[in-house]
C-alpha atoms as a PDB file:
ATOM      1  CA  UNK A   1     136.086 108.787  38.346  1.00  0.00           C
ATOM      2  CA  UNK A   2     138.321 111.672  40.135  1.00  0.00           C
ATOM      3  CA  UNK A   3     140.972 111.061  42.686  1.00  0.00           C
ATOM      4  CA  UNK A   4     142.007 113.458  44.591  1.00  0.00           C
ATOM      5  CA  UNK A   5     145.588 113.351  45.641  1.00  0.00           C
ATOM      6  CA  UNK A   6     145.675 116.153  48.438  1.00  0.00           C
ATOM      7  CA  UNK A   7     142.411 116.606  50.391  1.00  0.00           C
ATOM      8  CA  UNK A   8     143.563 119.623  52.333  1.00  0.00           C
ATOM      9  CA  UNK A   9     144.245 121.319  49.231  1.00  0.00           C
ATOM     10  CA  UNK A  10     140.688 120.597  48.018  1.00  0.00           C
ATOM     11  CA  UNK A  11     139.414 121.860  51.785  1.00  0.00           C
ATOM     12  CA  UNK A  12     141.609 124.718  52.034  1.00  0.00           C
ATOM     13  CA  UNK A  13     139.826 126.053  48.208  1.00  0.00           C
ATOM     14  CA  UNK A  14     136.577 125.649  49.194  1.00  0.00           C
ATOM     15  CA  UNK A  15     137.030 127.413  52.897  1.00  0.00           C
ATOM     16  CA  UNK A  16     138.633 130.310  50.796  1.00  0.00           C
ATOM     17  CA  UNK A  17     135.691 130.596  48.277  1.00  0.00           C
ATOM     18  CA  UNK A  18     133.322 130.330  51.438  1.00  0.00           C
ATOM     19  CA  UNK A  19     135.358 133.805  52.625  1.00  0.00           C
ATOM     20  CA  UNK A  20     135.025 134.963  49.759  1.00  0.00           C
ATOM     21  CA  UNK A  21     131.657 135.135  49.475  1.00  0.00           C
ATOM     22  CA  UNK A  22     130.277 137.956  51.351  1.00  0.00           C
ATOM     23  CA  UNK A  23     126.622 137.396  50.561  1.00  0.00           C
ATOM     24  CA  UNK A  24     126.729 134.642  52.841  1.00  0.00           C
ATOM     25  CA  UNK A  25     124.455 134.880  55.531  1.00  0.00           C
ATOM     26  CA  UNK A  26     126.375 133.919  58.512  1.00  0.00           C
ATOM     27  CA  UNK A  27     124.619 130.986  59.776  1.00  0.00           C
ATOM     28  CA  UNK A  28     124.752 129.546  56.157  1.00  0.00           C
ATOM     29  CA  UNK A  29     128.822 130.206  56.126  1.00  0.00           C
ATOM     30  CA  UNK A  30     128.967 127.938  58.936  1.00  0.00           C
ATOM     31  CA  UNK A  31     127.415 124.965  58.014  1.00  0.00           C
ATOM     32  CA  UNK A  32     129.124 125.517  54.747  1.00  0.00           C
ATOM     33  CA  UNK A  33     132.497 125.953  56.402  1.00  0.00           C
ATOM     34  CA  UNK A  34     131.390 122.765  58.888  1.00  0.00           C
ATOM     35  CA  UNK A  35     130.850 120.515  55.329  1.00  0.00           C
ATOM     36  CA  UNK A  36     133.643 121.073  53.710  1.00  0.00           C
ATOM     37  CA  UNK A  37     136.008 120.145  56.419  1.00  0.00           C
ATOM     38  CA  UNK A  38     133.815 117.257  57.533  1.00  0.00           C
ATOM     39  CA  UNK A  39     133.725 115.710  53.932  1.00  0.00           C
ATOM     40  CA  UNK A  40     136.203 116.477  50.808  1.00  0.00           C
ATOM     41  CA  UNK A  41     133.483 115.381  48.259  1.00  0.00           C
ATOM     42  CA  UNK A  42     131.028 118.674  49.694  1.00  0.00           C
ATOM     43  CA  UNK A  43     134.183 120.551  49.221  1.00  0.00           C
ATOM     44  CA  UNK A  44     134.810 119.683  45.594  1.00  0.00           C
ATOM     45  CA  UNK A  45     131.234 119.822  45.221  1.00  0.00           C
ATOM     46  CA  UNK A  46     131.270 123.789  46.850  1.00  0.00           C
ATOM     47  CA  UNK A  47     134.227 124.506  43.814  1.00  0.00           C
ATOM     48  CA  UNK A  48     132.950 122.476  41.031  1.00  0.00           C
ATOM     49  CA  UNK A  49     129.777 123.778  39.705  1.00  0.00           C
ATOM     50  CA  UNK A  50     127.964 120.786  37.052  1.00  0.00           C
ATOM     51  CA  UNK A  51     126.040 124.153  35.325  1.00  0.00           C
ATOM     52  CA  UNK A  52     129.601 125.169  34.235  1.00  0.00           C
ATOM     53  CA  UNK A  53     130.886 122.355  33.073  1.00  0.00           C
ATOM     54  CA  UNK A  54     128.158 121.638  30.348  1.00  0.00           C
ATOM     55  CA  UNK A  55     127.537 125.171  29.888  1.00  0.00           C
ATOM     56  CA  UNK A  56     129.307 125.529  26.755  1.00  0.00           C
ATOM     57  CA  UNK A  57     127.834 122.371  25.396  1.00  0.00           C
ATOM     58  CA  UNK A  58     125.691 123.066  21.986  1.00  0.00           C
ATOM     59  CA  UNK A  59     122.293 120.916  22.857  1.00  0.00           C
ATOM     60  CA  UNK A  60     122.738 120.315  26.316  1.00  0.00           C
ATOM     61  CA  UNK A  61     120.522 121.858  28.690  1.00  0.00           C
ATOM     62  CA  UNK A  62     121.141 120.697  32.446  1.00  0.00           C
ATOM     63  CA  UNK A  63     117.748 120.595  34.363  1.00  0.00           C
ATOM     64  CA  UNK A  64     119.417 119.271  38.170  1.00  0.00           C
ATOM     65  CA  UNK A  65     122.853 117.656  39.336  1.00  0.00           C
ATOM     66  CA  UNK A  66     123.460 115.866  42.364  1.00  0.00           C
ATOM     67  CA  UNK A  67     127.005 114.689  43.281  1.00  0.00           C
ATOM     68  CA  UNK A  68     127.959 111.514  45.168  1.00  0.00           C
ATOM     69  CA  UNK A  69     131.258 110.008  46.418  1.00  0.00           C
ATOM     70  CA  UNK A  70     132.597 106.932  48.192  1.00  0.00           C
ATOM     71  CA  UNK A  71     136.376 105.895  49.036  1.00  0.00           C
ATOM     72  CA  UNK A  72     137.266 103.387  46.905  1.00  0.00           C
ATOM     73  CA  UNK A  73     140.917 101.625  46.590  1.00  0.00           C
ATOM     74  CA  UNK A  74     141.988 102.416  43.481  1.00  0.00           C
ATOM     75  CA  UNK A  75     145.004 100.183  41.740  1.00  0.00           C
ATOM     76  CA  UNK A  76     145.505 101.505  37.736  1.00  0.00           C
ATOM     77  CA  UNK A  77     147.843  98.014  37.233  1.00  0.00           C
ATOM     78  CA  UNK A  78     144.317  96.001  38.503  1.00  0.00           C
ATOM     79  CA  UNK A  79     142.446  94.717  35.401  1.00  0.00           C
ATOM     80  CA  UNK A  80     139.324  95.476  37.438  1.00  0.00           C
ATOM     81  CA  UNK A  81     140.136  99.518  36.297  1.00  0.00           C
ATOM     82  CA  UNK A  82     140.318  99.160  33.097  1.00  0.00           C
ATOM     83  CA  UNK A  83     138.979 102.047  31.955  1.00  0.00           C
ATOM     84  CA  UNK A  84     138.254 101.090  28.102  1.00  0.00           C
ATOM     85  CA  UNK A  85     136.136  98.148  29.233  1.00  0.00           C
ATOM     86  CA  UNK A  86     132.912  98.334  28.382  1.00  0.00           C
ATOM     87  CA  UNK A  87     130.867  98.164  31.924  1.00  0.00           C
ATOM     88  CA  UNK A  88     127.345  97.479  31.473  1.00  0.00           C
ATOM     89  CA  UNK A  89     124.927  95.635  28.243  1.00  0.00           C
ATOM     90  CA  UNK A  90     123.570  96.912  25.561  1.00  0.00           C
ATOM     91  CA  UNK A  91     120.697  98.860  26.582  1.00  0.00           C
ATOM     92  CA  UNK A  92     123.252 100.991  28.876  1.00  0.00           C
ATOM     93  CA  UNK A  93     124.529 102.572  26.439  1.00  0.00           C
ATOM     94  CA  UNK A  94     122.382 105.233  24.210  1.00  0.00           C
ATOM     95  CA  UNK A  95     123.226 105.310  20.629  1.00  0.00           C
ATOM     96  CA  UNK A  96     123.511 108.351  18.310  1.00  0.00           C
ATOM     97  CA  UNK A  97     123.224 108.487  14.878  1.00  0.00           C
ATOM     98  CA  UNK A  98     124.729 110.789  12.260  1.00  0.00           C
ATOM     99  CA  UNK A  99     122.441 111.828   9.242  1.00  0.00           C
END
């Protein structure tokens, strides 16, 4: 989970890494520009690249990502988010051994 605290702060990044670009074909800049205002998950999804962040991972190889978002209202006092509870049975969960 990720909350974002300042939205325009997250726009205003992405819009300045769309400028940036200059191997943008115009017509792709657009709609680029025209999704990261509309929606600030496609804007942290145009700065955060999932390749990167498991890039330096010994044994992982990422094959495809896909992002997805939804408001939510979040309360951290709420036992509903407690984060150490264990969400989901026994098969969720894939075990790894040490040998």
């Amino acid at each position: 989970m990720l909350e974002v605290d300042d939205a325009d702060a997250v726009t205003k990044a992405a819009l300045r890494r769309i400028a940036d670009d200059s191997g943008m074909p115009a017509d792709e800049r657009t709609q680029a520009e025209n999704a990261v205002t509309e929606d600030t998950a496609e804007a942290l999804a145009y700065l955060v690249d999932p390749f990167d962040l498991v890039s330096e991972v010994p044994g992982v190889d990422l094959a495809q990502a896909s992002w997805s978002s939804e408001p939510i209202d979040y309360d951290p006092d709420s036992p509903e988010w407690d984060l150490d509870e264990d969400d989901g049975g026994e098969d969720d969960d894939e075990e790894v051994g040490v040998g």
